[in-house]
Protein backbone atom coordinates (compact mmCIF):
# COMPACT_ATOMS: atom_id res chain seq x y z
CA UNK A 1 17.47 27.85 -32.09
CA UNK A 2 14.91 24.71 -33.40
CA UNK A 3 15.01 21.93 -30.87
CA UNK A 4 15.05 18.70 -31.98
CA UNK A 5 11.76 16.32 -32.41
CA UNK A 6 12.14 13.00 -30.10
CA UNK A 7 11.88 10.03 -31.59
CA UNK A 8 11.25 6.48 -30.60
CA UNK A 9 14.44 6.05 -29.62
CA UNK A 10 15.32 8.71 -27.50
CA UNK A 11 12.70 7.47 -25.06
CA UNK A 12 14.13 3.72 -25.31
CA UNK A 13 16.30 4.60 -22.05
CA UNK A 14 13.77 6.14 -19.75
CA UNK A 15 11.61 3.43 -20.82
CA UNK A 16 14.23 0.94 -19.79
CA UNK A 17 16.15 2.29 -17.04
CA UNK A 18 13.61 4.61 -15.40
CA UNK A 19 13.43 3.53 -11.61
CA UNK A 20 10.10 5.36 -10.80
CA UNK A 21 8.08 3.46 -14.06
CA UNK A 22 9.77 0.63 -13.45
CA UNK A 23 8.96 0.14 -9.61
CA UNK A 24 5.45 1.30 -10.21
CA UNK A 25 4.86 -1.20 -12.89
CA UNK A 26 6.46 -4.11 -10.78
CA UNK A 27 4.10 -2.74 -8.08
CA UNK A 28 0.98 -2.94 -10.11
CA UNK A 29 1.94 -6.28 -10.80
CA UNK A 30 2.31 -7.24 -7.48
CA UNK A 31 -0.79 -5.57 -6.75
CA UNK A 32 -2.46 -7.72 -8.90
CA UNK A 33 -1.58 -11.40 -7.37
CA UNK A 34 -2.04 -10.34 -4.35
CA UNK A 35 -5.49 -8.73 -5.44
CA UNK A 36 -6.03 -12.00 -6.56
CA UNK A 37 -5.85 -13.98 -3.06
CA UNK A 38 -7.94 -11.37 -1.23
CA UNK A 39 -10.54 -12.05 -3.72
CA UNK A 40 -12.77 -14.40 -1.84
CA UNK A 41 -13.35 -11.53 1.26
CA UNK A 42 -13.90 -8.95 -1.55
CA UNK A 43 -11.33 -7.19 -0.47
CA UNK A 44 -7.74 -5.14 -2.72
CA UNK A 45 -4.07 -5.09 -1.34
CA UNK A 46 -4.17 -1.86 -0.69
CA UNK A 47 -7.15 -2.13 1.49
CA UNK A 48 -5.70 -4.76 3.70
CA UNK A 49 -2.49 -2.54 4.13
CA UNK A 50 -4.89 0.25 5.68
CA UNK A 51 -6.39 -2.40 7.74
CA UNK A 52 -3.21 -3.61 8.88
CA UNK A 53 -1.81 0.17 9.57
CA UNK A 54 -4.89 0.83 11.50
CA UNK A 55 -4.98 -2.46 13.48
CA UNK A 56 -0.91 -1.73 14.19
CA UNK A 57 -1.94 1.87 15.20
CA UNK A 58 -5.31 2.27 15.86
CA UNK A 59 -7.50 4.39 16.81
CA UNK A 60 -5.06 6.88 15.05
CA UNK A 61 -5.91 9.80 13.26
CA UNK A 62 -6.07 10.31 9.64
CA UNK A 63 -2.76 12.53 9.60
CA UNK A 64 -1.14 9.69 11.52
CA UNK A 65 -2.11 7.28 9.47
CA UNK A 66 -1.03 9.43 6.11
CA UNK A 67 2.29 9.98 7.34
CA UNK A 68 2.86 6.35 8.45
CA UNK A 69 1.19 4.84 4.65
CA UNK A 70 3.66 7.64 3.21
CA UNK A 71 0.08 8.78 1.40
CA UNK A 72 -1.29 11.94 1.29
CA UNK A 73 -4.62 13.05 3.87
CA UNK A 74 -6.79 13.37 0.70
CA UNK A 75 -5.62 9.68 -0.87
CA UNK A 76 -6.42 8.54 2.38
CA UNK A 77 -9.48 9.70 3.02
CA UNK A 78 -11.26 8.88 -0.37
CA UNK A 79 -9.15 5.24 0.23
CA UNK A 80 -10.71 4.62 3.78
CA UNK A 81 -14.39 5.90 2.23
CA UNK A 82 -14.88 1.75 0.76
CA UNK A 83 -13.91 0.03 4.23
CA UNK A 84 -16.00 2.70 6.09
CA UNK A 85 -19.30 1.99 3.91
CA UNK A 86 -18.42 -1.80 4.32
CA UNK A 87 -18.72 -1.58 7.92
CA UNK A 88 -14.41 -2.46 8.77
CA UNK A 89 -13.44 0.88 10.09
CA UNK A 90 -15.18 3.38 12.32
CA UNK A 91 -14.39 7.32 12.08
CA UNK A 92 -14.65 9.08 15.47
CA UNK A 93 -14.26 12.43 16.32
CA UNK A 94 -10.30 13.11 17.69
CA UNK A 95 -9.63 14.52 20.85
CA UNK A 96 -9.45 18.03 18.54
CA UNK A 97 -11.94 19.04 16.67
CA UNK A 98 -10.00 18.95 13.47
CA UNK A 99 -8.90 15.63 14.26
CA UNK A 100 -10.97 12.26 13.26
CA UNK A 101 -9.80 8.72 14.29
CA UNK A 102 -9.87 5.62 12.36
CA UNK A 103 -10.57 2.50 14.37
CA UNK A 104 -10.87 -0.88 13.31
CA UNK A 105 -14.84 -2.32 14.25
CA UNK A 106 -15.33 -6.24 15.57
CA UNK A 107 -16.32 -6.66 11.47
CA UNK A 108 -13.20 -5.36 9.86
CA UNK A 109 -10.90 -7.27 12.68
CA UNK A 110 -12.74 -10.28 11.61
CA UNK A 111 -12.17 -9.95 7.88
CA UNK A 112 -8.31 -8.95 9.05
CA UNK A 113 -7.80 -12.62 10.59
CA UNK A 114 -9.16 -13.95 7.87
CA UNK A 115 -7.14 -11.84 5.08
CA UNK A 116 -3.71 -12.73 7.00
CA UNK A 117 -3.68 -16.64 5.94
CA UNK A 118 -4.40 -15.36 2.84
CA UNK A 119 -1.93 -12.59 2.62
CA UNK A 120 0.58 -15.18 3.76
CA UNK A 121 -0.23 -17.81 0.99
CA UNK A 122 0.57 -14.74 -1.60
CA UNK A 123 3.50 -13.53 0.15
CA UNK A 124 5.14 -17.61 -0.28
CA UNK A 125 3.94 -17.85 -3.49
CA UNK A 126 5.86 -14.50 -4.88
CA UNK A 127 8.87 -15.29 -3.06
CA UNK A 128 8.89 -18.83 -4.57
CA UNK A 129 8.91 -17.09 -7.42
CA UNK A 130 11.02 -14.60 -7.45
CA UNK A 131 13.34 -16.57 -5.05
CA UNK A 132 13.48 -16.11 -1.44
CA UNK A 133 17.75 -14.45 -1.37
CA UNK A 134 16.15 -12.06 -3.68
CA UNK A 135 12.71 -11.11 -1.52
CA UNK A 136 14.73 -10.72 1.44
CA UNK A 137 17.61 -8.27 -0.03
CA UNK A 138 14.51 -6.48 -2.06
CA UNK A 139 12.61 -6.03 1.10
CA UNK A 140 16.22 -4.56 3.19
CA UNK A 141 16.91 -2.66 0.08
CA UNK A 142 13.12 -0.75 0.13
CA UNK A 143 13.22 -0.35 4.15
CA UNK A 144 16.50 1.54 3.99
CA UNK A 145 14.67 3.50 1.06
CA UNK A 146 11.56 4.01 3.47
CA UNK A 147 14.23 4.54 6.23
CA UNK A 148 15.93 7.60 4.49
CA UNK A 149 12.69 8.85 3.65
CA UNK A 150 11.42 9.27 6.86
CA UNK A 151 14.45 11.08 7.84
CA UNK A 152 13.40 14.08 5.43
């Protein structure tokens, strides 16, 4: 039996109502403006999350770390690898061989304070703009999300 060729319009719906390419291309977005305010220390949104899970955890190993960032050890690793060679986190051995920890040095806590005014000034400035009801039910709607994943 021939199956039928796609066309344009067939892929109109996952296009529009797709959760997982829509969140990731709201997140990319995001990404970028607050990319944009972390500028001046040379420094990505996604970089000053690590910081902040490692200054919330620290020293904690690389599996900790993964589990908590919902990232996998490999991500990780090659996403540490940047803040490493600039001198903000330290690698140590673990208490087990296997194990390395990731602690923040008196460099990357420095660049931390200063990235928090400035994560704060993007953090307003979305929420003006998307309107602060709607920040604070998006953010309860994506911790009950993070919630039920951890429960898996």
């Amino acid at each position: 039996m021939a199956t039928k060729n796609p066309t344009v319009q067939d892929f109109l719906e996952p296009a529009q109502s797709c959760l997982c390419f829509n969140l990731r291309k709201s997140a990319r977005v995001l990404t970028q403006q607050y990319d944009a305010f972390f500028r001046p220390l040379r420094l990505k949104s996604t970089q000053f999350s690590l910081l902040v899970g490692v200054r919330l955890m620290g020293p904690v190993t690389i599996n900790r770390l993964a589990e908590a960032m919902v990232m996998d050890r490999t991500t990780l690793t090659r996403n540490l690898k940047p803040l490493e060679t600039q001198g903000l986190i330290r690698t140590l051995p673990g208490a087990d061989r296997r194990e390395r920890d990731i602690t923040l040095t008196s460099s990357g806590q420095l660049v931390l304070s200063k990235a928090l005014p400035l994560w704060k000034k993007a953090q307003e400035k979305i929420s003006q703009e998307i309107g602060t009801d709607r920040t604070t039910r998006l953010l309860k709607d994506l911790a009950v999300t993070i919630q039920g994943n951890q429960d898996r």
